[in-house]
C-alpha atoms as a PDB file:
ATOM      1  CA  UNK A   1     398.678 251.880 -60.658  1.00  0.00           C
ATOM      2  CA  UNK A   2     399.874 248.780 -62.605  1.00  0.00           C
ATOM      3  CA  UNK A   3     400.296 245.570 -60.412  1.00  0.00           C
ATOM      4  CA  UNK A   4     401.745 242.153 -61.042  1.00  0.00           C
ATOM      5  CA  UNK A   5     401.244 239.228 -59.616  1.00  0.00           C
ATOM      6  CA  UNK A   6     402.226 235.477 -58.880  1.00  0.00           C
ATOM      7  CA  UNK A   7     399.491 232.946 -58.635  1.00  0.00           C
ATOM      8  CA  UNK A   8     399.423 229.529 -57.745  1.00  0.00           C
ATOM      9  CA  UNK A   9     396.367 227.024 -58.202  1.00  0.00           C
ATOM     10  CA  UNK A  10     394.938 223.395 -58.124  1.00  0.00           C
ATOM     11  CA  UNK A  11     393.091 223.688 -61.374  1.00  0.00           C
ATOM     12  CA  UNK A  12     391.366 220.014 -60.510  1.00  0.00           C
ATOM     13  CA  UNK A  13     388.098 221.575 -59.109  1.00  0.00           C
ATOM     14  CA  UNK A  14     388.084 224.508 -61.911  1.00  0.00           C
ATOM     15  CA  UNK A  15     387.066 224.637 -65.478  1.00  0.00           C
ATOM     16  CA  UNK A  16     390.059 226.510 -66.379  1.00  0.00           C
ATOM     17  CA  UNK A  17     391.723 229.929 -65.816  1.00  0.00           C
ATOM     18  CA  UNK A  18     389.098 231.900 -67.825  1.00  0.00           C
ATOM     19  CA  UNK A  19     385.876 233.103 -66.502  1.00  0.00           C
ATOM     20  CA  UNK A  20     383.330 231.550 -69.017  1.00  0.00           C
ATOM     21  CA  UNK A  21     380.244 233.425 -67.572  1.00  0.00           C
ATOM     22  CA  UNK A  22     377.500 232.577 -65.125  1.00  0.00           C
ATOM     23  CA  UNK A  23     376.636 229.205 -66.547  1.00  0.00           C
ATOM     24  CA  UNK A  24     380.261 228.126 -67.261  1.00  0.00           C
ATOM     25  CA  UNK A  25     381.687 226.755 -64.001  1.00  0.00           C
ATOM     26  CA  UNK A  26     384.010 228.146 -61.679  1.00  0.00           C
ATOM     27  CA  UNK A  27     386.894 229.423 -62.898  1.00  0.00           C
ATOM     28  CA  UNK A  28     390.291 230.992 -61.304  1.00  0.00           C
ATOM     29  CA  UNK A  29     390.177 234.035 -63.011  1.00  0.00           C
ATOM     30  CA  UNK A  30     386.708 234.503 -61.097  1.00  0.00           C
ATOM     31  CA  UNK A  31     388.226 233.338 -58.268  1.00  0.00           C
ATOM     32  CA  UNK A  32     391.008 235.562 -58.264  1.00  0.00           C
ATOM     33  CA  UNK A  33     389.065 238.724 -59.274  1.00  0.00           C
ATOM     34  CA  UNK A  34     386.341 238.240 -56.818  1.00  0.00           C
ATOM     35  CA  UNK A  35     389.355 238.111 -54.070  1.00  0.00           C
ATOM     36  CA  UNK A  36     390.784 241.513 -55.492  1.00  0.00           C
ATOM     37  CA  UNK A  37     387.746 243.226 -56.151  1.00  0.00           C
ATOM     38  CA  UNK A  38     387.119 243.002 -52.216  1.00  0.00           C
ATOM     39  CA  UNK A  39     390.672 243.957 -51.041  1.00  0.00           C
ATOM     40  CA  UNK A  40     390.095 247.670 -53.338  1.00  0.00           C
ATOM     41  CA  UNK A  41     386.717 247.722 -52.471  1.00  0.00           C
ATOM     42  CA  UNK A  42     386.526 248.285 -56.562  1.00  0.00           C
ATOM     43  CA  UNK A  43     386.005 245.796 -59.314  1.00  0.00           C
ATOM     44  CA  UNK A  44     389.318 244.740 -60.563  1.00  0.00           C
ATOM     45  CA  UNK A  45     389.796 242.334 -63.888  1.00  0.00           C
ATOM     46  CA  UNK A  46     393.280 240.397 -64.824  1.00  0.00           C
ATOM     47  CA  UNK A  47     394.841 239.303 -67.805  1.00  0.00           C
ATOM     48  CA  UNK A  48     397.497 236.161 -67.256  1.00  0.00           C
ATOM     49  CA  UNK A  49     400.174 235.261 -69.059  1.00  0.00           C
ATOM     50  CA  UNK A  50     398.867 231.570 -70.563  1.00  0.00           C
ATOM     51  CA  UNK A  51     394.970 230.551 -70.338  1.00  0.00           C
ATOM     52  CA  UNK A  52     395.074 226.753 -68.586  1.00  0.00           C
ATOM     53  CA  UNK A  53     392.267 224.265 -69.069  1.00  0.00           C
ATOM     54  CA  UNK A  54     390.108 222.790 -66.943  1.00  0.00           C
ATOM     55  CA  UNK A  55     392.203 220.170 -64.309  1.00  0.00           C
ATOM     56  CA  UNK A  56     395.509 221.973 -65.378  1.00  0.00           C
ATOM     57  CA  UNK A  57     397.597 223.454 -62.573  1.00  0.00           C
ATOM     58  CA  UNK A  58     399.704 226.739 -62.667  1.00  0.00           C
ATOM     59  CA  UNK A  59     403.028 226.887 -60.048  1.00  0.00           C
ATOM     60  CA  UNK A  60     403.178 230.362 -61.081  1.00  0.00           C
ATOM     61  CA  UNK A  61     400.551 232.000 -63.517  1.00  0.00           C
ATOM     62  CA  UNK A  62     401.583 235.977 -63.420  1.00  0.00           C
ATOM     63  CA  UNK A  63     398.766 238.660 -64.130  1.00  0.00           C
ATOM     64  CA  UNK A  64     398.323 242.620 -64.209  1.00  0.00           C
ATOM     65  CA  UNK A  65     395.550 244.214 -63.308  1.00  0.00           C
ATOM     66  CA  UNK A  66     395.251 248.124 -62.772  1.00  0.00           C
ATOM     67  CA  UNK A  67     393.442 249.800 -59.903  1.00  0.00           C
ATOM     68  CA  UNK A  68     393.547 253.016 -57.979  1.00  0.00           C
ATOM     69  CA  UNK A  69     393.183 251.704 -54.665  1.00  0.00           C
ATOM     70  CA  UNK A  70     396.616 252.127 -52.133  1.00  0.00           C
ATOM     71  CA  UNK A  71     397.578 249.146 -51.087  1.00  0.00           C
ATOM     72  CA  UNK A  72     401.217 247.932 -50.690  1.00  0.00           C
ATOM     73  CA  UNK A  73     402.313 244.759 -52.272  1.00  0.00           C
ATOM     74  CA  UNK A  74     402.309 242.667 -48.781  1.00  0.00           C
ATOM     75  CA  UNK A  75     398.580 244.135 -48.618  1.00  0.00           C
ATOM     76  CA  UNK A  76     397.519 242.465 -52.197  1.00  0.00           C
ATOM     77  CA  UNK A  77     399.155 239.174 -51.257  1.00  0.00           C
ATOM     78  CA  UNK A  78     398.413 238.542 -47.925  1.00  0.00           C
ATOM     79  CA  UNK A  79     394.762 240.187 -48.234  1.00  0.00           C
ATOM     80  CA  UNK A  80     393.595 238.598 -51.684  1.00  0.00           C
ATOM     81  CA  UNK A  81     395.106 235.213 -50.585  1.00  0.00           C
ATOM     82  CA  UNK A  82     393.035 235.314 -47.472  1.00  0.00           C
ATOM     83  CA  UNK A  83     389.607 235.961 -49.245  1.00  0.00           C
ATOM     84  CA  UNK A  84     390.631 233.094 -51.685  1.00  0.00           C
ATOM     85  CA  UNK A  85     389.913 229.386 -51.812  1.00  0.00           C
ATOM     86  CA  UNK A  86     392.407 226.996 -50.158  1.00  0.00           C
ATOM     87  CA  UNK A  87     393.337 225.796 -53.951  1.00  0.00           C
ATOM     88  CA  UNK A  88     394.219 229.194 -55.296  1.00  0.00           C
ATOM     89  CA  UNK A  89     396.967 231.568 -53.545  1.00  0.00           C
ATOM     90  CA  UNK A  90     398.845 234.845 -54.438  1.00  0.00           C
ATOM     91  CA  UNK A  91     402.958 234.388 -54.007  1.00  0.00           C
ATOM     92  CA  UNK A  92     404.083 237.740 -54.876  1.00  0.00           C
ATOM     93  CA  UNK A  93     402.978 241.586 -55.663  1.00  0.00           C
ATOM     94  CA  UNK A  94     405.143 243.627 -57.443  1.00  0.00           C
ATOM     95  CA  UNK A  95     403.929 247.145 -59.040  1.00  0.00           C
ATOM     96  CA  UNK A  96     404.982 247.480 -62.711  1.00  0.00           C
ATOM     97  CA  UNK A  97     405.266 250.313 -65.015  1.00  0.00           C
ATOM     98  CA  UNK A  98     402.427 250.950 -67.020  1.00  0.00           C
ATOM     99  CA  UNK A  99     403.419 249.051 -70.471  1.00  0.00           C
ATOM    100  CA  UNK A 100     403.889 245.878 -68.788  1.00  0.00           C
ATOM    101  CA  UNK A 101     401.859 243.267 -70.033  1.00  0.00           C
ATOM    102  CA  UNK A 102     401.076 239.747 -68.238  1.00  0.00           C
ATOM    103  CA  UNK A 103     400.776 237.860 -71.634  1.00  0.00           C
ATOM    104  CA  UNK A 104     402.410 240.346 -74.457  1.00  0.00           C
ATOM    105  CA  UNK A 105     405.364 241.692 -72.514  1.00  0.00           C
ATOM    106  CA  UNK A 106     406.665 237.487 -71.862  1.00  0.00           C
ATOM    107  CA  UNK A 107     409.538 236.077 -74.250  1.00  0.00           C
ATOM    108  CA  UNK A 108     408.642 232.100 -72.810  1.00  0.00           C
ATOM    109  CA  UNK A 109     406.467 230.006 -70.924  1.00  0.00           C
ATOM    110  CA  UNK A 110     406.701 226.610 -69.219  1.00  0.00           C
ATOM    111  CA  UNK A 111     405.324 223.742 -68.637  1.00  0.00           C
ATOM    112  CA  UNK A 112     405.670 220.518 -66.634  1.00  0.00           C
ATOM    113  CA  UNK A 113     403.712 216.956 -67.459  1.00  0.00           C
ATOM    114  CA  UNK A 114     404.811 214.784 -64.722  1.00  0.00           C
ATOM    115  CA  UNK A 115     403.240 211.301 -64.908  1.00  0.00           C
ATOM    116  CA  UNK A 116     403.372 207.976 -62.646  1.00  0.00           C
ATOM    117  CA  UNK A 117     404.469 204.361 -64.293  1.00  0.00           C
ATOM    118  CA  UNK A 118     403.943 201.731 -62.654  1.00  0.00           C
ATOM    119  CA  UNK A 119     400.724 198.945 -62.720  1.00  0.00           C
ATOM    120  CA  UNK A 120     398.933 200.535 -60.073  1.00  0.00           C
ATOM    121  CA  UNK A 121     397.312 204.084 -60.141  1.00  0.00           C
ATOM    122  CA  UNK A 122     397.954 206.505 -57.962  1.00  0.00           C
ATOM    123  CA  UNK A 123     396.443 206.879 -54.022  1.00  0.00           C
ATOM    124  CA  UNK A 124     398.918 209.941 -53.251  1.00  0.00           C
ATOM    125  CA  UNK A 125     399.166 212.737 -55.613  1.00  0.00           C
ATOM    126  CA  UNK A 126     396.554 211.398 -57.592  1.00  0.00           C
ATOM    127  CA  UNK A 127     395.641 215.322 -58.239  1.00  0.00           C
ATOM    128  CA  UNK A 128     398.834 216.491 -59.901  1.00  0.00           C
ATOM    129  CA  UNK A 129     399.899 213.012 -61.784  1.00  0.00           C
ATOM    130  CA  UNK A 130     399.007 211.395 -64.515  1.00  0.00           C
ATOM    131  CA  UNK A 131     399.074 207.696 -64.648  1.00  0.00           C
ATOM    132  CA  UNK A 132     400.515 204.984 -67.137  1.00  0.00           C
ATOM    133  CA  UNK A 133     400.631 201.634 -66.626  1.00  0.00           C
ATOM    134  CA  UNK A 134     403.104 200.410 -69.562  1.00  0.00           C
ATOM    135  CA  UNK A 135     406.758 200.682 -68.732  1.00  0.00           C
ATOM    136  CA  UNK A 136     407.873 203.962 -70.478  1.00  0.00           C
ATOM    137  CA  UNK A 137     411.457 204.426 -71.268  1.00  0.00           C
ATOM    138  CA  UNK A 138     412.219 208.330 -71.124  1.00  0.00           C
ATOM    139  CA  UNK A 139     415.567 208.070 -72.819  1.00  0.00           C
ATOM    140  CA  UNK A 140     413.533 206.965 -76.431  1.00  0.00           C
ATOM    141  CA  UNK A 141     411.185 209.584 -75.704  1.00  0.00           C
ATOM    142  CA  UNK A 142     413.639 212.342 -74.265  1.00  0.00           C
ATOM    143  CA  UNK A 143     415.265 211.802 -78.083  1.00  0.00           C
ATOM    144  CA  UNK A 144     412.167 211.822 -80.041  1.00  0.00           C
ATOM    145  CA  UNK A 145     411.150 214.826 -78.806  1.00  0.00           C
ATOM    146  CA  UNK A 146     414.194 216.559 -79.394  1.00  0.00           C
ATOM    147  CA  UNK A 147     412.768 216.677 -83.295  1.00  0.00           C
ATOM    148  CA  UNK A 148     410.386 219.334 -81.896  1.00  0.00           C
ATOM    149  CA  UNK A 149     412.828 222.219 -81.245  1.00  0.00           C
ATOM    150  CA  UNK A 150     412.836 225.305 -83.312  1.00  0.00           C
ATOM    151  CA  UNK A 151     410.201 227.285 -84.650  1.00  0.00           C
ATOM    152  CA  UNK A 152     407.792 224.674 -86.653  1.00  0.00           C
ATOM    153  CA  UNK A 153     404.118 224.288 -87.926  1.00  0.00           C
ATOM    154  CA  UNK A 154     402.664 222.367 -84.761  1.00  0.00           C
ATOM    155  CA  UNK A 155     399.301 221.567 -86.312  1.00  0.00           C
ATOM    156  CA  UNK A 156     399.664 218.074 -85.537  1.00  0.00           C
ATOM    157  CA  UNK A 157     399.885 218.617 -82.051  1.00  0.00           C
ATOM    158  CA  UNK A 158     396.787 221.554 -81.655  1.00  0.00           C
ATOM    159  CA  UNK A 159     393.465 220.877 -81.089  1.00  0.00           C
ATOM    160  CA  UNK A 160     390.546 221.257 -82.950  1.00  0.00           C
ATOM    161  CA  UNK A 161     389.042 224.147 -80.498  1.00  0.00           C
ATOM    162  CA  UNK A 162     392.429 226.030 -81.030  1.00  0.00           C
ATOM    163  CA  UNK A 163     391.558 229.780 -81.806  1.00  0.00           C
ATOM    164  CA  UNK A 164     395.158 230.653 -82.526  1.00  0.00           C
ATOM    165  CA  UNK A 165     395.459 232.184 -86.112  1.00  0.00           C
ATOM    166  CA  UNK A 166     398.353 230.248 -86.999  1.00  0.00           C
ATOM    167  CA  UNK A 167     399.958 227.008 -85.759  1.00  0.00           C
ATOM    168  CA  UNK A 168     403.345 228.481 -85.707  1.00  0.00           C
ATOM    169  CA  UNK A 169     405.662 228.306 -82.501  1.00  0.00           C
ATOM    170  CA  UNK A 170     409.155 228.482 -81.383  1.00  0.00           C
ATOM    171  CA  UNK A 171     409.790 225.065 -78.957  1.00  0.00           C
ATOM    172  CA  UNK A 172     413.358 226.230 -76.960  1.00  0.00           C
ATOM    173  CA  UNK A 173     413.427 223.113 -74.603  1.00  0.00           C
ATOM    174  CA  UNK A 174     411.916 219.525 -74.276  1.00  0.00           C
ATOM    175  CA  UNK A 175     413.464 217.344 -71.598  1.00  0.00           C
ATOM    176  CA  UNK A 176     412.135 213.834 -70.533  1.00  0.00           C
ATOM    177  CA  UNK A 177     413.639 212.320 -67.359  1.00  0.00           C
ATOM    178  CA  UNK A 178     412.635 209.365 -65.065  1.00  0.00           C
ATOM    179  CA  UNK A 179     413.072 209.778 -61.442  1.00  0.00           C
ATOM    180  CA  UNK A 180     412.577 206.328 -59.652  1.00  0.00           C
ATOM    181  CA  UNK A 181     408.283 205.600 -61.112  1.00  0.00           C
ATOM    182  CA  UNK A 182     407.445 209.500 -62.359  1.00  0.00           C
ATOM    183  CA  UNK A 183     408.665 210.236 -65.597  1.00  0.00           C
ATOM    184  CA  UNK A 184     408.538 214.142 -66.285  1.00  0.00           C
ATOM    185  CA  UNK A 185     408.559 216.061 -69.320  1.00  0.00           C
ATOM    186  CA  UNK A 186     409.700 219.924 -69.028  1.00  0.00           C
ATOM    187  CA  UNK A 187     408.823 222.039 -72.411  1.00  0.00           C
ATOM    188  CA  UNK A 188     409.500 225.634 -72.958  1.00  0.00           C
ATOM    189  CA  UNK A 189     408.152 227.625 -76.130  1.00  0.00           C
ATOM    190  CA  UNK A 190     407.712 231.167 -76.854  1.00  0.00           C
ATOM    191  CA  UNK A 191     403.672 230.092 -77.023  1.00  0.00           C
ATOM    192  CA  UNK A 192     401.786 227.032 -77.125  1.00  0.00           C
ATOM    193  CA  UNK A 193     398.605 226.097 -79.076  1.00  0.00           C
ATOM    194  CA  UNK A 194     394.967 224.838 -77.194  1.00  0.00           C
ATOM    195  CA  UNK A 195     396.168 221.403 -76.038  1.00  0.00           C
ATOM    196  CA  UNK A 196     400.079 221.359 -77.333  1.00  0.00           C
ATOM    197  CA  UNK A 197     401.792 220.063 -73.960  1.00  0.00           C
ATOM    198  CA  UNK A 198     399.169 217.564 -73.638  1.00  0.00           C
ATOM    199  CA  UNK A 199     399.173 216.589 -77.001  1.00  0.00           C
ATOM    200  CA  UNK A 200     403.048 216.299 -77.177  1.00  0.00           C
ATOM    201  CA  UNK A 201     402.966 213.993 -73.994  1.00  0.00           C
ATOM    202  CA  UNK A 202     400.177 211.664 -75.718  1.00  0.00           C
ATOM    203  CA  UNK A 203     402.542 210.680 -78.595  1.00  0.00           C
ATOM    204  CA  UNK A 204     405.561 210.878 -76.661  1.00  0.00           C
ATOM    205  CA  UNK A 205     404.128 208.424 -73.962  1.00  0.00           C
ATOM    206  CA  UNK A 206     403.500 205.977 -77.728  1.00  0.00           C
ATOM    207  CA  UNK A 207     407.114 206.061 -78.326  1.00  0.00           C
ATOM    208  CA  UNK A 208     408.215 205.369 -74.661  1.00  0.00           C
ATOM    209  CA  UNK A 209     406.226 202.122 -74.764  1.00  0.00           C
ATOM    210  CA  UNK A 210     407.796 201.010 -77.958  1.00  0.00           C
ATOM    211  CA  UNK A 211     404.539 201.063 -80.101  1.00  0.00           C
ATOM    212  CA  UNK A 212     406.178 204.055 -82.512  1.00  0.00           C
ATOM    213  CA  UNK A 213     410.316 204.453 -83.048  1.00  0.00           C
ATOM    214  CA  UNK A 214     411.448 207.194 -82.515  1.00  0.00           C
ATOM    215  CA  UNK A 215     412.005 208.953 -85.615  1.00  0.00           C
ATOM    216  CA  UNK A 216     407.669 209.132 -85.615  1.00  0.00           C
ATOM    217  CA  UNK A 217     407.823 212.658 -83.735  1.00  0.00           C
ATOM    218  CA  UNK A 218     409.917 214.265 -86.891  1.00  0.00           C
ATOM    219  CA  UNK A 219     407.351 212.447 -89.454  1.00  0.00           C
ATOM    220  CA  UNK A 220     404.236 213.842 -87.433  1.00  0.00           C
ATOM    221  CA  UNK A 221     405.446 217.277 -87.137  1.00  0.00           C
ATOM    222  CA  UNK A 222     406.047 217.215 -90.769  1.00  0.00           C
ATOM    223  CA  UNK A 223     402.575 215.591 -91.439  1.00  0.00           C
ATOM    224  CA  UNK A 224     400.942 218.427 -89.563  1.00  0.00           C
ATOM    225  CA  UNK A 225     397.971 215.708 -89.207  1.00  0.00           C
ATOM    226  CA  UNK A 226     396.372 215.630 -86.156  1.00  0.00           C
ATOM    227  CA  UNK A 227     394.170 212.546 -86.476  1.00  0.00           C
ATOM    228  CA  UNK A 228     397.470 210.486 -87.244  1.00  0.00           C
ATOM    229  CA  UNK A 229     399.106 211.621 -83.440  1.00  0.00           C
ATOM    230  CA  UNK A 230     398.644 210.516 -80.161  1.00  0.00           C
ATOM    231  CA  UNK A 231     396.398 210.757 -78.354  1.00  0.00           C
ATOM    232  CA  UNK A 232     395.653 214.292 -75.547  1.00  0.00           C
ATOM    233  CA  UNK A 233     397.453 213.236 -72.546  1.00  0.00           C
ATOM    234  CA  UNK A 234     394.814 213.668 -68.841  1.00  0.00           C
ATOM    235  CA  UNK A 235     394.959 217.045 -67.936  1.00  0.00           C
ATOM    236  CA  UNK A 236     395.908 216.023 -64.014  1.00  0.00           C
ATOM    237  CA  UNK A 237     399.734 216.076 -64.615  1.00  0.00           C
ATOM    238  CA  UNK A 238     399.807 219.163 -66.066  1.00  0.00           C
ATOM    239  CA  UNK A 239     401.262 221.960 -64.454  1.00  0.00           C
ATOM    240  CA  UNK A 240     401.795 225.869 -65.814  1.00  0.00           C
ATOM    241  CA  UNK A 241     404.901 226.233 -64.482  1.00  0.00           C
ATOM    242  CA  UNK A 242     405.288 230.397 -65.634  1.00  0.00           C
ATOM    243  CA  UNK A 243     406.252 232.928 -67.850  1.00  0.00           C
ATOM    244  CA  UNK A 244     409.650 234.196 -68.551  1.00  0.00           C
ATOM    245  CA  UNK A 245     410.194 238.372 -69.046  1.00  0.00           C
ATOM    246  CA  UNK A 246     413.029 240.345 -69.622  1.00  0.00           C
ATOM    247  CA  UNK A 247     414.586 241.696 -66.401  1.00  0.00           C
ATOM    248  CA  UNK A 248     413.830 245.032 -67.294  1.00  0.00           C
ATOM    249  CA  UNK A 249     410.443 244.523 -65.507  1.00  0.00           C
ATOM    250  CA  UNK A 250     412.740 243.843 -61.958  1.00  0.00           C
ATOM    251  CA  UNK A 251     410.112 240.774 -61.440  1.00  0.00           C
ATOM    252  CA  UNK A 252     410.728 237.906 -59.138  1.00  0.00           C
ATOM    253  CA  UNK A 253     413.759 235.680 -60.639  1.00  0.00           C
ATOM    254  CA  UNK A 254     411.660 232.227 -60.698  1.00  0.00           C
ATOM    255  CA  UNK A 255     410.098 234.355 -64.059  1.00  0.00           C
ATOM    256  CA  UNK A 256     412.747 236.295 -65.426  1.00  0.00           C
ATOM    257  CA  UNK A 257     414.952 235.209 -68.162  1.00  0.00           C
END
């Protein structure tokens, strides 16, 4: 039997989603699969829907795993959630038909970068925001990054550890707002590439302080020069918001198109 389901983490005391081995650091996929395997009384592996680095949060990673043990859905979510650590819990179960896949079978994936401007860091939050200290004005950068939409190269915004084959991606949606001191930027693409989101933020956040006009987003894209970009934004206000699928797969609607 196929299962999916809806995770939510604190990535700040992981090294990312992926198990990396014995010697690597802890990991949520570890996390996660160590919960499962003792709920079927079986070892159980996942495969997500996006791989997040280390300090990067997920509101709603989906996975699949396959197992033979019976368990209803209420069983997988309440049970694995109870064997996991307070910064890691299932939402949702839902069994799937065989062919669903967490990463293949999604059209879109989100992403939120939610950062705090004012002089002083943050006390509060200080785990899921960023922090900049030069006034940002998220109209200028809201309209820069509007350049970015479409499919495009997006080599100037991957990083050098990218295994992707190609730097090719489809952005649907960037949208910059301020909301009293956060300013939040909400992207959507088909995929992203090792460090994109971040990456994006870091020379958006140079155009919302006035050190590049606005027009610098279209010329870097363009470029497809990564030195000549910002710089990668801190991985702390990052958050993996989730995956989109068709609604064939009758998944929860916070991840169906």
């Amino acid at each position: 039997m196929r299962y999916a389901l809806g995770v939510e983490y604190d990535g700040s005391e992981y090294k990312g989603w992926q198990q990396l081995g014995d010697s690597g650091g802890p990991s949520v996929q570890a996390s996660l699969q160590q919960a499962l395997s003792s709920v079927a009384d079986a070892p159980i592996q996942v495969t997500c829907a996006g791989r997040t680095d280390a300090g990067v949060h997920g509101q709603c990673q989906v996975v699949h795993f396959d197992t033979d043990a019976v368990r209803d859905p209420r069983g997988w979510t309440l049970g694995t959630t109870t064997r996991l650590p307070r910064s890691i819990a299932v939402r949702w179960c839902v069994p799937v038909a065989g062919d669903f896949h967490a990463r293949f079978s999604a059209r879109a994936r989100r992403y939120r970068y939610r950062l705090l401007n004012r002089p002083v860091r943050p006390a509060l939050n200080r785990q899921t925001l960023s922090w900049e200290r030069r006034p940002l004005d998220a109209a200028l950068m809201h309209a820069a990054g509007q350049a970015l939409l479409g499919e495009h190269d997006f080599s100037a915004f991957r990083s050098i550890q990218c295994e992707a084959r190609h730097a090719r991606r489809e952005l649907q949606a960037i949208q910059v707002t301020r909301q009293d001191e956060v300013v939040e930027v909400c992207v959507q693409a088909n995929a992203f590439l090792h460090h994109m989101v971040r990456n994006i933020v870091g020379s958006l956040i140079l155009v919302g302080c006035g050190d590049k006009p606005v027009s610098w987003m279209a010329q870097l894209l363009a470029g497809r020069d990564r030195t000549v970009a910002g710089p990668t934004a801190p991985p702390q206000g990052l958050v993996f918001v989730g995956p989109l699928y068709p609604d064939n797969w009758q998944l929860p609607a916070e991840v169906t198109l």
